[in-house]
N, C-alpha and C. Protein backbone atom coordinates (compact mmCIF):
# COMPACT_ATOMS: atom_id res chain seq x y z
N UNK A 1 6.67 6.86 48.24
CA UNK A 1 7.08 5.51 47.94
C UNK A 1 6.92 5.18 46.46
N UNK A 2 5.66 5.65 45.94
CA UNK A 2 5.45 5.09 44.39
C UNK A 2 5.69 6.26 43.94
N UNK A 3 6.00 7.58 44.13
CA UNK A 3 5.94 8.99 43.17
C UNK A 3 6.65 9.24 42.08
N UNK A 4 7.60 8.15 41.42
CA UNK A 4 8.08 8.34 40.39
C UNK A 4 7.19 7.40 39.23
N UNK A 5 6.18 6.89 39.33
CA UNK A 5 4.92 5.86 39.09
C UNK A 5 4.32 7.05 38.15
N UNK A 6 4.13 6.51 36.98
CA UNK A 6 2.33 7.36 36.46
C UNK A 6 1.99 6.82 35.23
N UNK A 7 0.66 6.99 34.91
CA UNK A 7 0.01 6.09 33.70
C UNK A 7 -0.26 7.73 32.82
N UNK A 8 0.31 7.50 31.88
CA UNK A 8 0.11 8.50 30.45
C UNK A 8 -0.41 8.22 29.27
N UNK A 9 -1.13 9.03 29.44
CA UNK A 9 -1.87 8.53 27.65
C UNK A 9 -0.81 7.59 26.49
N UNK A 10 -0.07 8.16 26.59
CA UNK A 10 1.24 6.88 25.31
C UNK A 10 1.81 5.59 26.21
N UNK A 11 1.75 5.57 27.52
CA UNK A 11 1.66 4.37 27.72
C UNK A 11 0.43 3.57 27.87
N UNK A 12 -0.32 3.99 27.76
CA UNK A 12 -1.31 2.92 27.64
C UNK A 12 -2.27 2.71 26.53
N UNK A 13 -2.37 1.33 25.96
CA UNK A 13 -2.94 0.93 24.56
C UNK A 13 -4.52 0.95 25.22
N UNK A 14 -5.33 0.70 24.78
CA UNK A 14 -7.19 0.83 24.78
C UNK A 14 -7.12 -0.10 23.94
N UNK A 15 -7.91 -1.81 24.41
CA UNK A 15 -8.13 -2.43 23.61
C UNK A 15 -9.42 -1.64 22.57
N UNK A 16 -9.35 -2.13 21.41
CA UNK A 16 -10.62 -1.25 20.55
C UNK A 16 -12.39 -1.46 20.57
N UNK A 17 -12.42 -2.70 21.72
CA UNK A 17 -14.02 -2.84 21.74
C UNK A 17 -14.14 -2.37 23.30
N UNK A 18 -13.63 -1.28 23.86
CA UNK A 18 -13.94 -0.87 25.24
C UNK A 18 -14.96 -0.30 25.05
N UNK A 19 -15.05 0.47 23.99
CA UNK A 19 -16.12 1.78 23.74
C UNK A 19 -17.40 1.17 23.65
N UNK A 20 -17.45 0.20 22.95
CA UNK A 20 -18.60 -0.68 23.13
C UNK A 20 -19.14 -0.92 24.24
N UNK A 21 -18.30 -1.84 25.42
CA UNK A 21 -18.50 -2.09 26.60
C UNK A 21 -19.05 -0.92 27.44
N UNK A 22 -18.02 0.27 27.23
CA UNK A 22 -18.73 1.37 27.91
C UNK A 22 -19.97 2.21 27.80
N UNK A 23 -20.15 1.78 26.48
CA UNK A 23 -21.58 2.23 26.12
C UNK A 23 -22.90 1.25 26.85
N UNK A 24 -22.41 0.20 26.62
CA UNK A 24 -23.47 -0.82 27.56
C UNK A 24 -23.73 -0.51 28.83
N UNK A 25 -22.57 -0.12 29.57
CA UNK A 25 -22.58 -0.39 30.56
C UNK A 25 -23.45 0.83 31.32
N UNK A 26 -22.96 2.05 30.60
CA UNK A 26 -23.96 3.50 30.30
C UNK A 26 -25.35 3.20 30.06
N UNK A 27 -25.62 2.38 29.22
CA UNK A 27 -27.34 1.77 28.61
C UNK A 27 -27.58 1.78 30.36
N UNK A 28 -27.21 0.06 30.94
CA UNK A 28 -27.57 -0.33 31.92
C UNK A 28 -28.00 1.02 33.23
N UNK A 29 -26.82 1.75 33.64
CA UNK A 29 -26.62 2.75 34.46
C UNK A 29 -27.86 3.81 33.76
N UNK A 30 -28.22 4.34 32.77
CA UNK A 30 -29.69 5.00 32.62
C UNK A 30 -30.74 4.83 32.93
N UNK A 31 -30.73 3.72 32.80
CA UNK A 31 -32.19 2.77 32.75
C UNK A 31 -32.40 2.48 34.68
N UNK A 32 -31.09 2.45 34.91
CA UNK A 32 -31.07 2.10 36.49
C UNK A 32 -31.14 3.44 37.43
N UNK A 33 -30.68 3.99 36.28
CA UNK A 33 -31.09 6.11 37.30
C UNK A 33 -32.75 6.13 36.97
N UNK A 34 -33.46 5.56 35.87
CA UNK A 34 -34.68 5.69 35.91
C UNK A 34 -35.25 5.17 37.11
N UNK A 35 -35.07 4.21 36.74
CA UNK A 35 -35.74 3.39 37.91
C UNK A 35 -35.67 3.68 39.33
N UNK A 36 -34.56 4.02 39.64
CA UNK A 36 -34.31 4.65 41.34
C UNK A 36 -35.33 5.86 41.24
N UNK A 37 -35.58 6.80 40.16
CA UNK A 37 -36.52 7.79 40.19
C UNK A 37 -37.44 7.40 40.76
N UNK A 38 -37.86 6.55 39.93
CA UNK A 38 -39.44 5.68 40.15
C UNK A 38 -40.09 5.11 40.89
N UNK A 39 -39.29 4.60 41.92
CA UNK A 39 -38.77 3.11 42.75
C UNK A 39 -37.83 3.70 43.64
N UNK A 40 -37.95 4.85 44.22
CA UNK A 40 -36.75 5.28 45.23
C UNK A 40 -37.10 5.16 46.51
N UNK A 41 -38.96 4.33 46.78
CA UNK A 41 -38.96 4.16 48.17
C UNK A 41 -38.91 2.52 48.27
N UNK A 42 -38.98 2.02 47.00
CA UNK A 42 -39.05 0.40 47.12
C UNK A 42 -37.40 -0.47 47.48
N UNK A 43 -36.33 0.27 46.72
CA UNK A 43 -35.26 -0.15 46.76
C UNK A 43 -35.34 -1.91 45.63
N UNK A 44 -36.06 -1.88 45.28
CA UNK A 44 -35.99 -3.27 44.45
C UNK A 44 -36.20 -3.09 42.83
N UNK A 45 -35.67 -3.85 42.46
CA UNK A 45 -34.84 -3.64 41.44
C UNK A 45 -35.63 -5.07 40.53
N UNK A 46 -36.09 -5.15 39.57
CA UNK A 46 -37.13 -6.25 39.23
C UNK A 46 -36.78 -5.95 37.20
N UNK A 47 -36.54 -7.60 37.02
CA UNK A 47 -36.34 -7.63 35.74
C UNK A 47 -36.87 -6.79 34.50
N UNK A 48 -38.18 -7.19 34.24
CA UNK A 48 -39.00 -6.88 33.60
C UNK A 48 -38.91 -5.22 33.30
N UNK A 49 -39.17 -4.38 34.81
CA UNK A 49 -39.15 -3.19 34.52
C UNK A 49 -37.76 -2.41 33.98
N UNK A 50 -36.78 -3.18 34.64
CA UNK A 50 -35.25 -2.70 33.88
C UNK A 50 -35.46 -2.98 32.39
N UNK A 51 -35.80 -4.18 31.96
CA UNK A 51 -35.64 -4.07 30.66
C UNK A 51 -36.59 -3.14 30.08
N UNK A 52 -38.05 -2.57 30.42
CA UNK A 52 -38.78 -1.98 30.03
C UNK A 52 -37.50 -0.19 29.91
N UNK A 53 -37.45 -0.15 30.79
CA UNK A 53 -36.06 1.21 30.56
C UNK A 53 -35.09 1.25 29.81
N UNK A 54 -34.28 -0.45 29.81
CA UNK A 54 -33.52 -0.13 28.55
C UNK A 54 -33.91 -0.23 27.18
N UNK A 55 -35.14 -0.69 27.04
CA UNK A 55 -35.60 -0.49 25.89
C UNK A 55 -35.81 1.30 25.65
N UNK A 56 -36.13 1.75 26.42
CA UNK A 56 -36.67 3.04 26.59
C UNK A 56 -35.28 4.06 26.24
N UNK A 57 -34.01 3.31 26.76
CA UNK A 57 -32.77 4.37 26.67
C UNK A 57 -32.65 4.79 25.60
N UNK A 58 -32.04 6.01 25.35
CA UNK A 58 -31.39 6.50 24.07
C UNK A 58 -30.42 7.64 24.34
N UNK A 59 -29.27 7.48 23.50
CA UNK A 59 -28.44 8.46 23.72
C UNK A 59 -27.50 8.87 22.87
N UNK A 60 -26.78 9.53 22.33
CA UNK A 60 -25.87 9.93 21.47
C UNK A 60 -24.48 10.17 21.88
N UNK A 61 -24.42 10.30 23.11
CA UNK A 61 -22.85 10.69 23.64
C UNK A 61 -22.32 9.80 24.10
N UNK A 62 -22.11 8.82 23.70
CA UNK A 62 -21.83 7.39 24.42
C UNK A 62 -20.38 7.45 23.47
N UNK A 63 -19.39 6.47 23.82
CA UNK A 63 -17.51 6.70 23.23
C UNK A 63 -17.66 5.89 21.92
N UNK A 64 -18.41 5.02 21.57
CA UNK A 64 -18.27 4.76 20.47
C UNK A 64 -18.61 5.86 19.36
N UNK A 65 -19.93 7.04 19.98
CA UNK A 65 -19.78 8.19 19.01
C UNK A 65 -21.32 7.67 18.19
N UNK A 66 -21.90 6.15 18.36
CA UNK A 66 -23.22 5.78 17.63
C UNK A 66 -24.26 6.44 18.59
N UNK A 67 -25.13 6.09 17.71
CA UNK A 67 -26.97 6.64 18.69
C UNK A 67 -26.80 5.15 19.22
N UNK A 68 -27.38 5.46 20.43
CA UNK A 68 -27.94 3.95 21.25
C UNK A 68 -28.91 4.14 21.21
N UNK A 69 -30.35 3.27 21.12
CA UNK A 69 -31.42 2.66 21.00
C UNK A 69 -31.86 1.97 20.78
N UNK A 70 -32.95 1.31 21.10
CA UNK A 70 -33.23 -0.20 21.14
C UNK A 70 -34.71 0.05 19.87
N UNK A 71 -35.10 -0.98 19.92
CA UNK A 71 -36.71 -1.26 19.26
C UNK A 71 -37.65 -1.71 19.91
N UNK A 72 -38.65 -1.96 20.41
CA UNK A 72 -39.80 -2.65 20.76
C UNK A 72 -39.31 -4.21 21.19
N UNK A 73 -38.61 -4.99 20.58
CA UNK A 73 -38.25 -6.49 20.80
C UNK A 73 -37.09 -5.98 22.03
N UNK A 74 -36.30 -4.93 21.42
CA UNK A 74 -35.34 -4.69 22.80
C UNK A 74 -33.64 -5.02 22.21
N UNK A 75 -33.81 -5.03 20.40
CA UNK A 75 -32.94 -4.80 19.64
C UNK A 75 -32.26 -3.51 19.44
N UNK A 76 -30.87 -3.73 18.98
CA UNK A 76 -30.06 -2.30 18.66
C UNK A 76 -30.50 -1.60 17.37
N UNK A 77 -31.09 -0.37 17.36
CA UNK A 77 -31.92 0.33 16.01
C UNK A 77 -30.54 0.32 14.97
N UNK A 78 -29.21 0.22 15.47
CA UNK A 78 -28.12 0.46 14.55
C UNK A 78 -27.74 -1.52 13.85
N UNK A 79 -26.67 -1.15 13.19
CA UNK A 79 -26.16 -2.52 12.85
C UNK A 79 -25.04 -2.46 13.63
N UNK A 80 -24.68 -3.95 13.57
CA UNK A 80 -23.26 -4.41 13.83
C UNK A 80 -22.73 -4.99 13.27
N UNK A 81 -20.95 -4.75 13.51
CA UNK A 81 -20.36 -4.92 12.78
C UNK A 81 -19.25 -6.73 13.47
N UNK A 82 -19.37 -7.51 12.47
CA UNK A 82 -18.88 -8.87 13.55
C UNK A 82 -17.56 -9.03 13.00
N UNK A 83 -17.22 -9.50 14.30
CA UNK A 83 -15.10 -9.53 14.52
C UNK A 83 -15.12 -11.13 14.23
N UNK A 84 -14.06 -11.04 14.30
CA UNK A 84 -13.50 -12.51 14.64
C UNK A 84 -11.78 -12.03 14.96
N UNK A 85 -11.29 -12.81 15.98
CA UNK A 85 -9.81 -12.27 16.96
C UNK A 85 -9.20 -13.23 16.17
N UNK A 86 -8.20 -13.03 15.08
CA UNK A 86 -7.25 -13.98 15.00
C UNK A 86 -6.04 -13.30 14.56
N UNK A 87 -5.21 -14.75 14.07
CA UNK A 87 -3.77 -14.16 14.28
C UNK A 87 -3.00 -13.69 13.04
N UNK A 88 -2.16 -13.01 13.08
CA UNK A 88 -1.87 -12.31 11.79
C UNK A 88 -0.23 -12.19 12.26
N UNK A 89 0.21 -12.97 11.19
CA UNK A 89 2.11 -12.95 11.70
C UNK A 89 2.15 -13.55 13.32
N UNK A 90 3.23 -12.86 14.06
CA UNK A 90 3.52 -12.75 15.62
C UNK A 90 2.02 -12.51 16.62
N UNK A 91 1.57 -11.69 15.43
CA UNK A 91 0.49 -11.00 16.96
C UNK A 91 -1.49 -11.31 16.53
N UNK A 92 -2.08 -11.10 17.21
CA UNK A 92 -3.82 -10.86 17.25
C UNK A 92 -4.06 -9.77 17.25
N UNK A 93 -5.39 -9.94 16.32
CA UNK A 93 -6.20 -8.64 16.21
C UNK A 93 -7.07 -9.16 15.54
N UNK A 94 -8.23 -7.94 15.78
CA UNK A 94 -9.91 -8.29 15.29
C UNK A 94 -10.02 -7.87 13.51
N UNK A 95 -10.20 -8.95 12.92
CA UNK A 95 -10.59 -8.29 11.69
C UNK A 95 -12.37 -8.72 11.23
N UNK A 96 -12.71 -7.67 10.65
CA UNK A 96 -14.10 -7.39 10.48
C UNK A 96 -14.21 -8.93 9.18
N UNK A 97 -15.72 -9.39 9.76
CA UNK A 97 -15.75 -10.51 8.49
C UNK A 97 -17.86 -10.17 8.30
N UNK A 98 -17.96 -9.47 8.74
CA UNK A 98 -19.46 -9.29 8.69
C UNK A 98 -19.97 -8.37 9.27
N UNK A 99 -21.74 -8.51 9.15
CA UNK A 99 -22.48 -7.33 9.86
C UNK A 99 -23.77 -8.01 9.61
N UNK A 100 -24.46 -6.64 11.00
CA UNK A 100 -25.70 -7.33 11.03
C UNK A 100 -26.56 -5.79 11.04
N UNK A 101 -27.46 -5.84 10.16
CA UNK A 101 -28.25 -4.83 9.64
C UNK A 101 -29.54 -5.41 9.42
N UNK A 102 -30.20 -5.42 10.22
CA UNK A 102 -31.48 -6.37 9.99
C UNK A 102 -31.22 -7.94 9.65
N UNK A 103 -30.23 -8.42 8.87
CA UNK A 103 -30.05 -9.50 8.10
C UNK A 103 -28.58 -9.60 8.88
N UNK A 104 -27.96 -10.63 8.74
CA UNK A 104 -26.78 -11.50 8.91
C UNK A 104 -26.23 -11.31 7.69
N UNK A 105 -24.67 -11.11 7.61
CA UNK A 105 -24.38 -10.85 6.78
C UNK A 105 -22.49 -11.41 7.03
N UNK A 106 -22.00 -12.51 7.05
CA UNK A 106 -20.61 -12.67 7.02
C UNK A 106 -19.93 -13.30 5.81
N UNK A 107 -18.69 -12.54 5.40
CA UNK A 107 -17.92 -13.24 4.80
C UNK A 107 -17.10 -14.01 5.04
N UNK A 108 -17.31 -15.30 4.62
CA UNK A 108 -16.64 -16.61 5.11
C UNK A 108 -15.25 -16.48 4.66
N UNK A 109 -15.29 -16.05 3.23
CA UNK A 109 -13.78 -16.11 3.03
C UNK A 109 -12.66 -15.14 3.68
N UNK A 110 -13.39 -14.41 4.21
CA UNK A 110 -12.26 -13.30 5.88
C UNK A 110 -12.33 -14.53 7.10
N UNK A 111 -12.82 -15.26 7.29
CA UNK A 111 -12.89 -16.40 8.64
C UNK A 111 -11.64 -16.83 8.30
N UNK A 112 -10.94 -17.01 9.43
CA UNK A 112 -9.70 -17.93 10.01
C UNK A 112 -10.06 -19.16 10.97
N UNK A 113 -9.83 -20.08 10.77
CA UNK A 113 -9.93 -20.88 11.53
C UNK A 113 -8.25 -21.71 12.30
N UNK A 114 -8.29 -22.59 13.04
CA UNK A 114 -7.28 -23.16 13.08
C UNK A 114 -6.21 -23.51 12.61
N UNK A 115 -5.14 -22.72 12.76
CA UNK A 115 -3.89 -23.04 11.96
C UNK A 115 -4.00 -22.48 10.44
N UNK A 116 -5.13 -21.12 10.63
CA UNK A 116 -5.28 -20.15 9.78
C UNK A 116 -5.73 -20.87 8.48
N UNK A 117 -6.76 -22.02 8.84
CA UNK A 117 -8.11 -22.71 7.72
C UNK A 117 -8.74 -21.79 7.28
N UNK A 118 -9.13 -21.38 5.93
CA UNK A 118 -10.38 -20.63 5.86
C UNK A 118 -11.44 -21.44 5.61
N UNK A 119 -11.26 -23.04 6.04
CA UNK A 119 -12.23 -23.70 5.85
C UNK A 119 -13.33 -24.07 7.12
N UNK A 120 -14.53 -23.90 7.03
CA UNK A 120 -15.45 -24.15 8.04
C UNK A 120 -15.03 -25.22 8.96
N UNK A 121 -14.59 -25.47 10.42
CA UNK A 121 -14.44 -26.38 11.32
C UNK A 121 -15.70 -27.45 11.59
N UNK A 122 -15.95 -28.68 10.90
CA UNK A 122 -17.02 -29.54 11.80
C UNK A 122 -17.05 -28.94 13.11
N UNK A 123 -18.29 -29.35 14.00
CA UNK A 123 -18.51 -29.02 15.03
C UNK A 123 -19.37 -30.40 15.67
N UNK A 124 -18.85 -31.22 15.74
CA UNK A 124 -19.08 -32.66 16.40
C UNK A 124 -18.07 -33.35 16.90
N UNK A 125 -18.36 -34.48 17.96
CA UNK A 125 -17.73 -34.85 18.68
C UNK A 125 -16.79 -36.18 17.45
N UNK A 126 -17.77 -36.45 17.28
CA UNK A 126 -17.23 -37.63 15.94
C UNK A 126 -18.20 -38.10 15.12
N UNK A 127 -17.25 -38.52 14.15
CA UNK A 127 -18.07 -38.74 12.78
C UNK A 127 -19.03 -40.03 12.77
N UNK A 128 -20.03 -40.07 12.65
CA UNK A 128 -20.66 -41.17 13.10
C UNK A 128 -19.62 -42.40 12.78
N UNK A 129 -20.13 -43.97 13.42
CA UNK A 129 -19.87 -44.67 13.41
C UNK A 129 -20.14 -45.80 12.39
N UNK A 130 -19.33 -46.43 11.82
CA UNK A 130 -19.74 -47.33 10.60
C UNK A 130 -20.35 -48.46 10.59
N UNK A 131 -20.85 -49.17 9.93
CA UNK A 131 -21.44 -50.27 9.96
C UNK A 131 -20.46 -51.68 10.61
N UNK A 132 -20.76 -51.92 11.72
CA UNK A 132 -20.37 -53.17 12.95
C UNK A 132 -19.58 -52.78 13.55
N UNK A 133 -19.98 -51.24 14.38
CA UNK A 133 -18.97 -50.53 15.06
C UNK A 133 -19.73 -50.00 15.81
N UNK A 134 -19.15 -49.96 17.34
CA UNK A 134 -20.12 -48.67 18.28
C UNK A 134 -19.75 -48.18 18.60
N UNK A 135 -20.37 -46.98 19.38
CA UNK A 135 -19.70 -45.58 19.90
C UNK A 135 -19.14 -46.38 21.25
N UNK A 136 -18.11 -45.99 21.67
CA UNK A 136 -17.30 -45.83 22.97
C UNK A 136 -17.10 -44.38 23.61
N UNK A 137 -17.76 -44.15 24.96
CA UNK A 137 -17.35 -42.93 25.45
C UNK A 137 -16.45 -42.58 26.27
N UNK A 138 -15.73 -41.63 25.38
CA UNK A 138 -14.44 -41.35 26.22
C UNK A 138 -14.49 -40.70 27.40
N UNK A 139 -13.57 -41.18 28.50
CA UNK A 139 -13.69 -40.77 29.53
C UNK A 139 -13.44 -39.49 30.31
N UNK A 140 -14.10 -38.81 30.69
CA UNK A 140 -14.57 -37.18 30.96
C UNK A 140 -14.85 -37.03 30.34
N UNK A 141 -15.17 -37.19 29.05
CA UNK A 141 -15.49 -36.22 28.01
C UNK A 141 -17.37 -36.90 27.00
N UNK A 142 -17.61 -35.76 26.94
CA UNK A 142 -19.34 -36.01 25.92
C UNK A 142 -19.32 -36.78 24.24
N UNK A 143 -18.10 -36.85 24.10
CA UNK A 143 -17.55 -37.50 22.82
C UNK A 143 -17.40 -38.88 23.04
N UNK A 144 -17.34 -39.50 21.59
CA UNK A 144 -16.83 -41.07 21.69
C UNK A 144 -15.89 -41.54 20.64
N UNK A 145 -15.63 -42.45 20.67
CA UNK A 145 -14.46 -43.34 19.45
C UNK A 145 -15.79 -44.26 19.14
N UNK A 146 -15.18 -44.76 17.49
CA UNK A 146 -15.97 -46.07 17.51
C UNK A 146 -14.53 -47.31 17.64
N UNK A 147 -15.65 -48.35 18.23
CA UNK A 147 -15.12 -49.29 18.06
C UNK A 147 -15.29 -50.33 17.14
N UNK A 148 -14.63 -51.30 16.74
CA UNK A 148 -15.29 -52.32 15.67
C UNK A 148 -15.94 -53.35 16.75
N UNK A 149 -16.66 -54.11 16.01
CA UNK A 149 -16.81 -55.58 16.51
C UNK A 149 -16.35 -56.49 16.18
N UNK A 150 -16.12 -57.27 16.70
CA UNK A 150 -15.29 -58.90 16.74
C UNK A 150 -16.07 -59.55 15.47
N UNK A 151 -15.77 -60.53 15.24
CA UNK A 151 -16.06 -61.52 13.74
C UNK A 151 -17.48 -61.90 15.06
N UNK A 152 -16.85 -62.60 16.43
CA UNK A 152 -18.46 -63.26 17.33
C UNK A 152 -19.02 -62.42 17.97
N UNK A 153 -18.96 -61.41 17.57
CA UNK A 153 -19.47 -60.15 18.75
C UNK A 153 -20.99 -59.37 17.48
N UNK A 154 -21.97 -59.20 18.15
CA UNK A 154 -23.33 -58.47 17.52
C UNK A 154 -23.70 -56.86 17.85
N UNK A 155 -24.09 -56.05 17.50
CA UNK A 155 -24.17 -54.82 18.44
C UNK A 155 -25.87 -54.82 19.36
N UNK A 156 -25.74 -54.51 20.18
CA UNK A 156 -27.11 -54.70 20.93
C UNK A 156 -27.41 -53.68 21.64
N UNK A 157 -28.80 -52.92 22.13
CA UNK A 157 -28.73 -51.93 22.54
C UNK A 157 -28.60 -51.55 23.97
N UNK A 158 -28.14 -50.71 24.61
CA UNK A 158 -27.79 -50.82 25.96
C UNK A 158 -27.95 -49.42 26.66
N UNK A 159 -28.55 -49.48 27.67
CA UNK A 159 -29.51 -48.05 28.29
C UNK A 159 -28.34 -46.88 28.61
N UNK A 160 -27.45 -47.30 29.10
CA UNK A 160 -25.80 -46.21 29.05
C UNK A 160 -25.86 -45.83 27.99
N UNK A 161 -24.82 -46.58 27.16
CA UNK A 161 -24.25 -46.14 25.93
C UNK A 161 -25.23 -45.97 24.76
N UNK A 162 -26.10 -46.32 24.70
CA UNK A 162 -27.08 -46.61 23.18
C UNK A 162 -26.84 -48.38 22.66
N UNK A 163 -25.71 -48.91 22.91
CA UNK A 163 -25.32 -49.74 21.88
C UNK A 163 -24.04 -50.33 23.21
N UNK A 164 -24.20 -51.74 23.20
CA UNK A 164 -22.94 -52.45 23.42
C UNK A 164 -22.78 -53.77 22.82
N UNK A 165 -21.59 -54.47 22.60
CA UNK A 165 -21.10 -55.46 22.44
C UNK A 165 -21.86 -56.66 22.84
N UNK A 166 -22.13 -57.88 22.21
CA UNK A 166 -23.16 -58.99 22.50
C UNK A 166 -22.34 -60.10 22.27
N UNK A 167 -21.68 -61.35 22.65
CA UNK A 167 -21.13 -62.21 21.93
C UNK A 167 -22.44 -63.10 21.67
N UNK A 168 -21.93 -63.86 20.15
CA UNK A 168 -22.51 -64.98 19.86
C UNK A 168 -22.39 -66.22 20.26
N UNK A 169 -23.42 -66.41 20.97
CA UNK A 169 -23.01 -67.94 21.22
C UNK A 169 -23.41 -69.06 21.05
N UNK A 170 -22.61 -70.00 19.79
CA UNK A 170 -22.96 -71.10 19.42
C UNK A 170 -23.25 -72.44 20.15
C-alpha cells in the first residue's frame, strides 16, 4: 500500500539544535542506566539521586561531538553558545549573539527584535501613570491603561485596583 514511500537522507532537513537535545536526552538515559544498576530491586526512581548521576555523567560520543560533564553545582564544564531565532529576508534561522563561559557574554548589537529593532524591547505592561491619573485594568489581561481624572474627581485608594476614582463633593 505505502511501498513507493521512503525517507532519504536528502529529503530530510535536521533542524541544527537536535544534537543538543540528543545529547541531553543521552545525559538523562545514563544516569537512569545507573540508577536501575543500583536500585534494580526498588523500582523507584527519586530526585535527588538522579541528579546526583547526572552530575556524575560524562561522555564524549554524544552528536554534538562536545565532552558532556557537569561540575559539583550540576553545571555544563563546557560553554555555550546563545541563539536567538529570527528572521532574515523570507525565512528564520538561529544566529549566534553570545556565549556563556563562566561569564555571560551577548552582543546586543546581533539582537533582533520586533520588526527587526536592534533596540532593547521594554518589558512592562505600561508606563506608569501620570500625575491625576489611575491605572485601569484591562480586562483578561495583568496590564492596565491610565485613566485621567475629572476636574471633581480625587484619586483614592481602593483594595482591587490600588487606586479609584472619588468625587468631590461640595
Amino acid at each position: 500500500m505505502y511501498s513507493d514511500e521512503s525517507l532519504s537522507s536528502e529529503s530530510i532537513v535536521q533542524e541544527g539544535l537536535v544534537p543538543f537535545v540528543v545529547d541531553a536526552v543521552e545525559t538523562f538515559a545514563r544516569a537512569i542506566q545507573r540508577l536501575n544498576v543500583t536500585k534494580s530491586q526498588l523500582g523507584i526512581l527519586k530526585g535527588g539521586e538522579l541528579l546526583t548521576m547526572i552530575r556524575n555523567v560524562s561522555f564524549t560520543d554524544g552528536l554534538t561531538g562536545n565532552k558532556i560533564q557537569f561540575n559539583e553545582n550540576g553545571d555544563g564544564m563546557r560553554g555555550y553558545t546563545i541563539y536567538q531565532y529570527q528572521k532574515k529576508k523570507d525565512k528564520y534561522d538561529y544566529v549566534t549573539i553570545g556565549k556563556w563561559d563562566e561569564i555571560l557574554t551577548i552582543n546586543s548589537s546581533l539582537t533582533r527584535w520586533r520588526n527587526g529593532s536592534t533596540e532593547l524591547p521594554v518589558s512592562i505592561c505600561h508606563e506608569p501613570c501620570r500625575d491625576g491619573e489611575i491605572r485601569r485594568k484591562r480586562p483578561g489581561d495583568c496590564c492596565w491603561d491610565c485613566q485621567a481624572c475629572k476636574d471633581f474627581e480625587i484619586i483614592a485608594l481602593d483594595n482591587q485596583t490600588g487606586q479609584r476614582h472619588e468625587q468631590i463633593r461640595l
